[in-house]
Protein backbone atom coordinates (compact mmCIF):
# COMPACT_ATOMS: atom_id res chain seq x y z
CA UNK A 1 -28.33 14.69 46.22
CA UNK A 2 -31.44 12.41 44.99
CA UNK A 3 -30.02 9.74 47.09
CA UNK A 4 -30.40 11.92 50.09
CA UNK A 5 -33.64 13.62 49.53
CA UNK A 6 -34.91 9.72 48.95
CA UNK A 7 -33.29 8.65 52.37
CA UNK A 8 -34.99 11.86 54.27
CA UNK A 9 -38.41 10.99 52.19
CA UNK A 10 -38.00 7.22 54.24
CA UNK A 11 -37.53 8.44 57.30
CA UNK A 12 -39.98 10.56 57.36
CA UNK A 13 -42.40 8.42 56.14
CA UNK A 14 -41.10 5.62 58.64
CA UNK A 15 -41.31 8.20 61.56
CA UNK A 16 -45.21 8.42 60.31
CA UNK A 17 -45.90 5.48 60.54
CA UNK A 18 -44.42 4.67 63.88
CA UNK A 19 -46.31 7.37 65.82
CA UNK A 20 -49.55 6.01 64.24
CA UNK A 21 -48.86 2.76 65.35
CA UNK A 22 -47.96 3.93 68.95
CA UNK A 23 -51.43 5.98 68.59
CA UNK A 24 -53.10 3.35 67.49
CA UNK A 25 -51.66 -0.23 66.32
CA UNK A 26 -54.82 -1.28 64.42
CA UNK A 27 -55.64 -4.72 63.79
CA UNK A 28 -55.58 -7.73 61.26
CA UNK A 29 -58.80 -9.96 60.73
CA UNK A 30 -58.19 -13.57 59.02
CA UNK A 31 -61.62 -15.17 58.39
CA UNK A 32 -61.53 -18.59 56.36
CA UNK A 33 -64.72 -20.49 56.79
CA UNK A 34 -65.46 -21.52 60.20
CA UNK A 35 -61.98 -20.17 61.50
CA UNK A 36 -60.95 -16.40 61.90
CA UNK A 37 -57.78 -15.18 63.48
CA UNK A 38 -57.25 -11.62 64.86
CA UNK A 39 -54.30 -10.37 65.42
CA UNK A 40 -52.30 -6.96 65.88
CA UNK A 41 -51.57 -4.86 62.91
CA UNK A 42 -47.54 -5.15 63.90
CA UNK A 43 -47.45 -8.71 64.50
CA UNK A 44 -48.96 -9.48 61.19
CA UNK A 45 -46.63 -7.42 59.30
CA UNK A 46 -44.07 -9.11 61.67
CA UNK A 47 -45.31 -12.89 60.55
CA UNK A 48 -45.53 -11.55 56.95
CA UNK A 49 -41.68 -10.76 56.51
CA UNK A 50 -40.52 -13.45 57.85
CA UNK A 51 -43.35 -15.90 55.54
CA UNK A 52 -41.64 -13.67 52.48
CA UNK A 53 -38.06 -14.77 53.92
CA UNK A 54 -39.23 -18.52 54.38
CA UNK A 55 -40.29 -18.60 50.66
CA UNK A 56 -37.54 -17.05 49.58
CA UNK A 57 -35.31 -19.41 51.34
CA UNK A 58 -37.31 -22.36 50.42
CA UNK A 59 -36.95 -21.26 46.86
CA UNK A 60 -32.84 -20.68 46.82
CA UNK A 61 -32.57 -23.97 47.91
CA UNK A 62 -34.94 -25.49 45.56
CA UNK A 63 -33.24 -23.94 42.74
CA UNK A 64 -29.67 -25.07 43.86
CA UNK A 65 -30.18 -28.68 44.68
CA UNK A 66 -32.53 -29.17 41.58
CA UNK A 67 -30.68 -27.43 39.44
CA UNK A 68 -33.49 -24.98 38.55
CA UNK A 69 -31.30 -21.84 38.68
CA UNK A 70 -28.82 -23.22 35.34
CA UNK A 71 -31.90 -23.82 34.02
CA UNK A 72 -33.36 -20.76 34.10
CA UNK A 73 -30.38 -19.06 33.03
CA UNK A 74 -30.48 -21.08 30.04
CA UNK A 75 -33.82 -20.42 28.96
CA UNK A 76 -33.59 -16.46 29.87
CA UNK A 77 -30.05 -16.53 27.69
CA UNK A 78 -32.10 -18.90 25.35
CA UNK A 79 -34.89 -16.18 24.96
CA UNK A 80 -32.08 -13.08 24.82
CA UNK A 81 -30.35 -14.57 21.77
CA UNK A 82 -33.46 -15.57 20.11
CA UNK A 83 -34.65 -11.93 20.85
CA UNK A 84 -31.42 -10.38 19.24
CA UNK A 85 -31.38 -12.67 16.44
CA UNK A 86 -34.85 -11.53 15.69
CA UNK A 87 -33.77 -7.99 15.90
CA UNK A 88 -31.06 -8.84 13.84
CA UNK A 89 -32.36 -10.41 11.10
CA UNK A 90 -34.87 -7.14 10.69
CA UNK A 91 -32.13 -4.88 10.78
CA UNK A 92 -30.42 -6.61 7.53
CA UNK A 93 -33.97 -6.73 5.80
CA UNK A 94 -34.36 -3.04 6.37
CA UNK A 95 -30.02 -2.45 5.58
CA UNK A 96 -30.95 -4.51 2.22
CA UNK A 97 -34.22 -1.84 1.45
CA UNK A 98 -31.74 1.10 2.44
CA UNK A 99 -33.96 1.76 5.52
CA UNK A 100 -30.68 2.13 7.14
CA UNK A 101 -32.40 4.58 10.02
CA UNK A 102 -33.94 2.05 10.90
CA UNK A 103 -32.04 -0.87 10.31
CA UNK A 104 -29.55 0.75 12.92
CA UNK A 105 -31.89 0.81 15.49
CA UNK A 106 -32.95 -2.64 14.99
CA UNK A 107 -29.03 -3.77 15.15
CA UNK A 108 -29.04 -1.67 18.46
CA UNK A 109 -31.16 -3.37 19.90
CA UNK A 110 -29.63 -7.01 18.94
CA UNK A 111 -26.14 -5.59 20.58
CA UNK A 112 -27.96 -4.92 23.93
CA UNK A 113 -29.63 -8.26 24.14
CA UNK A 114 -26.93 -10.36 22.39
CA UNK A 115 -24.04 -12.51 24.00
CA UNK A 116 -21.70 -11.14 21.36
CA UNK A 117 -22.59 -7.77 20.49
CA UNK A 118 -19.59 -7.77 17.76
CA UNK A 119 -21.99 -8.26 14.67
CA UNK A 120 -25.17 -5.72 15.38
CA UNK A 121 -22.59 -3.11 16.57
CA UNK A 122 -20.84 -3.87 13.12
CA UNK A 123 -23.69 -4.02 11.35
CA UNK A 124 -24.77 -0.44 12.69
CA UNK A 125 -21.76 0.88 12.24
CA UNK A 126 -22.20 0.45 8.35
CA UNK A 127 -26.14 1.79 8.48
CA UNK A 128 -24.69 4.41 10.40
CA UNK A 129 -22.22 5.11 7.94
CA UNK A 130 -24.25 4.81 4.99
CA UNK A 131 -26.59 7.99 6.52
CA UNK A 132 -22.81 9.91 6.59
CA UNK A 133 -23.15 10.00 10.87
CA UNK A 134 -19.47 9.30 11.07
CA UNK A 135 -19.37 10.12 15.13
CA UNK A 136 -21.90 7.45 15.79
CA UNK A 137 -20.65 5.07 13.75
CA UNK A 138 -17.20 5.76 15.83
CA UNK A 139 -19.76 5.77 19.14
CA UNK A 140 -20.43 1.85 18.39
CA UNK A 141 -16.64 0.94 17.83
CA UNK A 142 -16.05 2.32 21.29
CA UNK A 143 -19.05 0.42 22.78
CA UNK A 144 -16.82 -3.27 21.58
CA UNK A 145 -15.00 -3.39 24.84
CA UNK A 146 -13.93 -7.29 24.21
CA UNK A 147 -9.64 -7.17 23.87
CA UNK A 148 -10.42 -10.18 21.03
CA UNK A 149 -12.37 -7.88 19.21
CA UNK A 150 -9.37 -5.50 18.80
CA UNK A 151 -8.13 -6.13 15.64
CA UNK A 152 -11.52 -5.80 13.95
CA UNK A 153 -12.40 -2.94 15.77
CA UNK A 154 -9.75 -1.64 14.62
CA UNK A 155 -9.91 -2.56 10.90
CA UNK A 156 -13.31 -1.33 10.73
CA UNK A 157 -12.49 2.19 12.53
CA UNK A 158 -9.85 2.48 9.99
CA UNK A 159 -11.48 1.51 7.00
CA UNK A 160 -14.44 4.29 8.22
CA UNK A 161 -11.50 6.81 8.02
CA UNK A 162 -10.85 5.85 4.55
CA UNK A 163 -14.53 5.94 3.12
CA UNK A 164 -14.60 9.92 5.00
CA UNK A 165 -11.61 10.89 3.45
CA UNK A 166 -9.62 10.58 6.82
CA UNK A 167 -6.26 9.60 4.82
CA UNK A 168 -3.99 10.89 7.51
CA UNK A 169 -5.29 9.44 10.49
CA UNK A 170 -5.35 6.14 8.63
CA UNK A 171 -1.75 6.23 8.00
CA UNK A 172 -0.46 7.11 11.47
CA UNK A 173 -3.11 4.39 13.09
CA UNK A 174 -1.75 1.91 10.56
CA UNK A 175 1.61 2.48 11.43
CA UNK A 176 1.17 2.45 15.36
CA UNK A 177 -0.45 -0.89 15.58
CA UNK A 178 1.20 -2.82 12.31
CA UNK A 179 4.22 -3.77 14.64
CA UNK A 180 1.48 -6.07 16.64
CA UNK A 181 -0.34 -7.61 13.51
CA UNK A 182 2.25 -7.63 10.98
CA UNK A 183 1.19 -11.68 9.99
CA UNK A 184 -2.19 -9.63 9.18
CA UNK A 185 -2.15 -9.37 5.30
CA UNK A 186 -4.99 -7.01 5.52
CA UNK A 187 -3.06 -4.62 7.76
CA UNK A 188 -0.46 -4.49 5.03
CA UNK A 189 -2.72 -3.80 2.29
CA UNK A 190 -4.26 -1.15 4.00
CA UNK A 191 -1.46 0.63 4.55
CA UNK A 192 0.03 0.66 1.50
CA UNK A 193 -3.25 1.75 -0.29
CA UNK A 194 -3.36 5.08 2.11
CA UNK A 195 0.54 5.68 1.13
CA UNK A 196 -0.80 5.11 -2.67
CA UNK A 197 -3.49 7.38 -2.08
CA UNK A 198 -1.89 9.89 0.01
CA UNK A 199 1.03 10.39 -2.36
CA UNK A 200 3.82 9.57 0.53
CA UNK A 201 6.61 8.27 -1.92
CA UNK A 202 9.53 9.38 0.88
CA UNK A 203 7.00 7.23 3.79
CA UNK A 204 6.27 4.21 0.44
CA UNK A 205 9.92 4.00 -0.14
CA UNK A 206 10.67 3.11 3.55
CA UNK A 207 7.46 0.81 3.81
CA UNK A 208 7.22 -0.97 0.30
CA UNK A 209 10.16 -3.48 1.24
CA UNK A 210 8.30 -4.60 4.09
CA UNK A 211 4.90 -4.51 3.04
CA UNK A 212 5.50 -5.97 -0.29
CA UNK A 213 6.78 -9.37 1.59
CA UNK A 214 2.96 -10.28 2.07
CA UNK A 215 1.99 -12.28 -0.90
CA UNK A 216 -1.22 -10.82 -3.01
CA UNK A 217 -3.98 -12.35 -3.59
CA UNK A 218 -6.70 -10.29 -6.03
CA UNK A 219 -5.66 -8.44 -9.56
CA UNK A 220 -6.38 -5.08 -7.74
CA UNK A 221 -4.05 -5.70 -4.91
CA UNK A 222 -1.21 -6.45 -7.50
CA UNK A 223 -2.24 -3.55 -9.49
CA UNK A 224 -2.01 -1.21 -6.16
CA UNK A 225 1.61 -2.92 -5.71
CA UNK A 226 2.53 -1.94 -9.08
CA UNK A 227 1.54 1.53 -9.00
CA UNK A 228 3.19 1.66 -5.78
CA UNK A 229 6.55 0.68 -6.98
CA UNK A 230 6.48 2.56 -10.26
CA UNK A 231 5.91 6.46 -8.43
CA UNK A 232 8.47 4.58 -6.15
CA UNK A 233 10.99 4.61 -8.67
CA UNK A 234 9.69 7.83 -10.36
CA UNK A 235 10.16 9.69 -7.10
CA UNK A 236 13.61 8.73 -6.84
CA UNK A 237 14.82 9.49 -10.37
CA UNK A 238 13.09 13.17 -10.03
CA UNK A 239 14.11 13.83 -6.40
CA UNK A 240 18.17 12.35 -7.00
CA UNK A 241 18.53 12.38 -10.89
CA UNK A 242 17.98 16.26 -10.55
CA UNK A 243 20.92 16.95 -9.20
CA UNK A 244 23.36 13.71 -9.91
CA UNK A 245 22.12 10.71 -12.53
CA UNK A 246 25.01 8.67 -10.77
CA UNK A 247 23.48 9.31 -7.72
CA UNK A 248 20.36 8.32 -8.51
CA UNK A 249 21.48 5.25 -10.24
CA UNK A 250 22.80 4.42 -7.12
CA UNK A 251 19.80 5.00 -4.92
CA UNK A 252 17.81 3.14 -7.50
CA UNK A 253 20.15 0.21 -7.11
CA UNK A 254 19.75 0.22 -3.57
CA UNK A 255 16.07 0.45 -3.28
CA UNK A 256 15.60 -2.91 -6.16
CA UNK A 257 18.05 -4.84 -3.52
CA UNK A 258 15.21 -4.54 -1.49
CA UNK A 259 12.81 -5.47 -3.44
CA UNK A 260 11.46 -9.28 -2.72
CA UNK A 261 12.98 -11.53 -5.15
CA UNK A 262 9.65 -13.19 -6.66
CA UNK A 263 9.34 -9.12 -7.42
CA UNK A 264 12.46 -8.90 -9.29
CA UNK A 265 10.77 -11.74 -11.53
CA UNK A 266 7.54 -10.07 -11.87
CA UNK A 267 7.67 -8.24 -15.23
CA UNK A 268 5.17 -5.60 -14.53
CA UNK A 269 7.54 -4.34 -12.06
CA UNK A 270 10.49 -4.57 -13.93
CA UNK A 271 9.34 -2.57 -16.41
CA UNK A 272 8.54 0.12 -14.32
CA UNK A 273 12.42 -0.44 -12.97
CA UNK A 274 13.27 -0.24 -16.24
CA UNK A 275 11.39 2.41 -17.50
CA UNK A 276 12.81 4.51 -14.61
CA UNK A 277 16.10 3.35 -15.80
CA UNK A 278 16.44 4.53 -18.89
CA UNK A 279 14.79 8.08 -18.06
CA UNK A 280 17.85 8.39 -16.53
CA UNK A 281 19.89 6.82 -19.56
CA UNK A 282 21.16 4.01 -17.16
CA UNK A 283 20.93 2.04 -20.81
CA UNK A 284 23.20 -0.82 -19.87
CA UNK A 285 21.93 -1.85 -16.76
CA UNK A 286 18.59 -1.14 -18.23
CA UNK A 287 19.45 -3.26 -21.33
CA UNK A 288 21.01 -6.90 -19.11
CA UNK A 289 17.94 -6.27 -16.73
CA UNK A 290 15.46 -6.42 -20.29
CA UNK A 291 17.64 -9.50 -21.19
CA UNK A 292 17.68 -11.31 -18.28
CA UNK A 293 13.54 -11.68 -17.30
CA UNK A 294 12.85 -11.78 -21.14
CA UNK A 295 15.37 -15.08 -21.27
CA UNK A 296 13.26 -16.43 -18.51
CA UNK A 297 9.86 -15.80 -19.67
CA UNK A 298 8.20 -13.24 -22.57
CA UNK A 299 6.54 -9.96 -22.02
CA UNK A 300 5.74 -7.54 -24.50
CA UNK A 301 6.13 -4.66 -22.61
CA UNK A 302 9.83 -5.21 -21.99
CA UNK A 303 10.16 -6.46 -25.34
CA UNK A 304 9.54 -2.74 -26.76
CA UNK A 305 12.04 -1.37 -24.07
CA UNK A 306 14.39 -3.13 -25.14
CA UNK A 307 14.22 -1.34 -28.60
CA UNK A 308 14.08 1.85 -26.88
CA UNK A 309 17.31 1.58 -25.00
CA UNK A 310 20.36 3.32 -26.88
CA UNK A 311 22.86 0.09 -27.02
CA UNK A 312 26.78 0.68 -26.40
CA UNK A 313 27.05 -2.61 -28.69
CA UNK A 314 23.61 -2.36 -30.50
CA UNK A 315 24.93 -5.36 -33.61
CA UNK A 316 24.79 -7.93 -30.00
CA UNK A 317 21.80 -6.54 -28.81
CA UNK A 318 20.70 -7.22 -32.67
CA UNK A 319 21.54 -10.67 -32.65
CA UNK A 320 20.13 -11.54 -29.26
CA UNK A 321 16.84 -10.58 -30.27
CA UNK A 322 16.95 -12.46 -33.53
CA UNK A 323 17.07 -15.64 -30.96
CA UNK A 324 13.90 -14.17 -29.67
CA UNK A 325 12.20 -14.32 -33.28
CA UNK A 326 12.60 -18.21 -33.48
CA UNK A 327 10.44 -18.53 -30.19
CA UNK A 328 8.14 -15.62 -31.26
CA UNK A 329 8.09 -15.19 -34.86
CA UNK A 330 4.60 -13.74 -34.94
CA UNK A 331 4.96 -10.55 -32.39
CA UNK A 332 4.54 -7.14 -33.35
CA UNK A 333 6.57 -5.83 -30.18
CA UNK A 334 9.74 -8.15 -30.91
CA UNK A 335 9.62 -6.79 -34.67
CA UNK A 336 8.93 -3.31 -33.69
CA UNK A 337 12.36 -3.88 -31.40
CA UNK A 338 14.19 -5.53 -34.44
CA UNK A 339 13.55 -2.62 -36.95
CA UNK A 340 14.80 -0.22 -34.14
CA UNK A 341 18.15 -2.06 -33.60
CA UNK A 342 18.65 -2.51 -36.82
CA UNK A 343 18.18 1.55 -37.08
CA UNK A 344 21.11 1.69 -34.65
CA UNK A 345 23.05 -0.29 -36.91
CA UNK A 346 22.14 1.48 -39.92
CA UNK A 347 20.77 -0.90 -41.40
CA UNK A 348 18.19 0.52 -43.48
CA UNK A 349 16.32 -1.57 -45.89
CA UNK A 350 16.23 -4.33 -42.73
CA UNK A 351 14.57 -2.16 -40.54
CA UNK A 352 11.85 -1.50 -42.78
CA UNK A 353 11.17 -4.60 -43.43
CA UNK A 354 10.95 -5.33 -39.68
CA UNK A 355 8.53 -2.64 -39.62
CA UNK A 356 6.81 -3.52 -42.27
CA UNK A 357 5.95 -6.87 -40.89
CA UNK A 358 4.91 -5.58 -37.50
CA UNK A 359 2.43 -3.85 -39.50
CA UNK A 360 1.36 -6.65 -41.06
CA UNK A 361 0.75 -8.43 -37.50
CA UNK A 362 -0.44 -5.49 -35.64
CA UNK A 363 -1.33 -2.02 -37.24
CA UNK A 364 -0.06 0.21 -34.09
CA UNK A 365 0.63 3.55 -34.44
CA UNK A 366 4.12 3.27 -32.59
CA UNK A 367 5.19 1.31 -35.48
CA UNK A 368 3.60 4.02 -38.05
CA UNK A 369 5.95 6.47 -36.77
CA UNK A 370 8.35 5.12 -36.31
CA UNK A 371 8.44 3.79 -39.99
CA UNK A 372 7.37 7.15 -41.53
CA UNK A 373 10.24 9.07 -39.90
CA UNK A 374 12.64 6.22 -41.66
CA UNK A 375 11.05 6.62 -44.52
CA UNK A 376 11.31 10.60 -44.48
CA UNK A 377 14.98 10.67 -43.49
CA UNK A 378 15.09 8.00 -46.64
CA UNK A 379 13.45 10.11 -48.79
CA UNK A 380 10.98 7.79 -49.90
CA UNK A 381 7.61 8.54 -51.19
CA UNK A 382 5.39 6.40 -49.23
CA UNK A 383 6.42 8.15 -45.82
CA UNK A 384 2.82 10.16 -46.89
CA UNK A 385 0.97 7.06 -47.49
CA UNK A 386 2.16 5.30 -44.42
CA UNK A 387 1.58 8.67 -42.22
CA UNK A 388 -2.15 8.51 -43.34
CA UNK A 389 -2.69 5.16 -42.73
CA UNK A 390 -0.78 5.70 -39.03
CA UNK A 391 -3.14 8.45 -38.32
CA UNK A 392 -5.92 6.41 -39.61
CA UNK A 393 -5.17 4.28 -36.62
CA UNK A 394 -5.92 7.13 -33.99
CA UNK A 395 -9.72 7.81 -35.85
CA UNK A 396 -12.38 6.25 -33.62
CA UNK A 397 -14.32 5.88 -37.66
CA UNK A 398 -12.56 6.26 -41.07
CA UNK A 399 -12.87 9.55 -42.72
CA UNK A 400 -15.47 10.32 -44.87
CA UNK A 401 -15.06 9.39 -48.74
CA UNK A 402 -15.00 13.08 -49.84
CA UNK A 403 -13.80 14.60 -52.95
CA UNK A 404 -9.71 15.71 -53.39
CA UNK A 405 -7.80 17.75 -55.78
């Protein structure tokens, strides 16, 4: 509609100016000196458009064959990026005050003068972010039209979701595009920690196989891969072992043949295997699994499982952690282990001295109790003195010296 009401506007004004020259053409007057020229009003506007098209001419060609054109491109692309560098460098001195209003416009502005507006857009995504406008952070994502920007635009849309509490949408966006960057370890990582977060054990247990193949790098990414496996195994023992133990022995089985082998040698996650395990009194398998990794290298974790686990031949499992005590003789956890298998032998006065000696090394209160209910079933009269000095052990400061019967 403004197009025509501008066209109508011309002609009008064109049909003006023809009947006033018709009425009267006018005249031009050229005085330079000694010299003047007159000459009709039309046939100097005539000369002057075709002077304009002579220069203009002149100039293409100038700039072609002299190469003036590339180099004024250069110096206007020259002047752009030193403009949105400029911008850009005040937008992360005001991001680094926590001006972030205007920090974002600054980075704005660097994206609409800059060759690559990947950075600023980034950049005010994040000032955007930190002022909680979540739709105009998503407004600059959109604005990164360049396809080899796609995987960060799509990291950064994702990890948005995350910081707003946007679990779900994270998931199913992780899992729509992981079949085209599944070399990405971050990808990976991602997904997993929204599983973690979002408590999807039934999704984790048909993802963790495949996502625990990337390698991690960081002590929180191992830690998030040990949680992860651990409610793994806790889901299945509640969701199976409710109904069947053998059935969820079974599914357990199943899932650890998954498992990446350089995870079946990492003892944090065996011992949440293990754990698992015996909650469901799978003690055998429990017991050779203990056996095996502790053979191959020590952990003291596994080490006090494997005095938890009720032994069907408890005098072997005795004697194959007395070969553990040569290598070890000064741990707590593998004498806390003895004095329980030698309870399951009944033998008594050696399992207190096990205990006793753990004690010596390491005053935990495991070991207390577990040495004052001997002592109580034994009838002996310092299960009251060790039972004080076990709770002791829970006081964050020693009682007070106070006066008793």
């Amino acid at each position: 509609m403004i197009k025509v009401l501008f066209g109508l506007l011309f002609i009008v004004i064109g049909a003006g100016l023809g009947f006033t020259f018709i009425e009267d053409s006018g005249y031009v007057l050229l005085v330079w000196h000694n010299t003047s020229v007159e000459m009709s009003l039309v046939l100097a506007i005539i000369l002057s458009i075709m002077l304009l098209v002579s220069v203009l001419v002149l100039l293409e060609i100038l700039l072609g064959t002299l190469g003036l054109r590339a180099l004024l491109q250069r110096w206007l692309m020259l002047r752009r990026y030193q403009q949105s560098q400029r911008y850009f460098s005040q937008g992360m001195a005001m991001l680094t005050l926590e001006n972030y209003a205007s920090a974002e416009k600054l980075f704005v502005r660097s994206a609409q003068t800059a060759t690559d507006s990947l950075p600023a857009y980034l950049a005010a995504v994040q000032a955007s972010q930190a002022q909680q406008a979540t739709q105009r952070a998503e407004d600059y994502l959109n604005l990164i039209n360049d396809k080899k920007h796609h995987l960060t635009v799509h990291i950064t849309r994702i990890k948005l979701w995350l910081a707003t509490g946007q679990w779900e949408a994270a998931a199913a966006r992780l899992k729509s595009i992981y079949p085209h960057y599944k070399k990405e370890r971050v990808i990976s990582q991602l997904l997993l920690e929204t599983l973690v977060k979002l408590q999807a054990w039934s999704d984790l247990l048909e993802w963790l196989p495949i996502l625990s193949k990337v390698p991690t790098e960081t002590l929180p990414q191992q830690a998030l891969l040990q949680a992860a496996y651990l409610n793994s195994f806790e889901f299945i023992a509640k969701t199976t072992g409710r109904v069947d133990k053998i059935h969820a022995f079974g599914q357990l089985q199943n899932f650890w043949q998954q498992v990446p082998r350089h995870y079946q040698r990492d003892t944090d996650v065996v011992l949440s295997y293990v754990q698992t395990l015996i909650s469901i009194a799978c003690y055998d398998e429990s017991a050779r699994i203990c056996y095996r990794v502790l053979s191959e290298q020590w952990h003291n974790g596994l080490v006090t499982l494997y005095g938890r686990i009720l032994h069907s031949e408890p005098e072997i499992a005795l004697e194959q952690a007395k070969q553990w005590l040569v290598l070890h003789p000064q741990s707590p956890a593998l004498l806390l282990t003895l004095g329980r298998l030698s309870m399951q032998c009944h033998q008594w006065q050696a399992a207190k001295g096990y205990f006793e000696q753990s004690l010596v090394l390491h005053k935990n209160p495991e070991t207390f109790a577990e040495f004052v209910r001997l002592l109580q079933h034994s009838n002996d009269p310092e299960a009251g003195h060790y039972l004080i000095a076990g709770l002791n052990q829970l006081l964050k400061q020693p009682l007070p010296a106070l006066p008793l019967p």
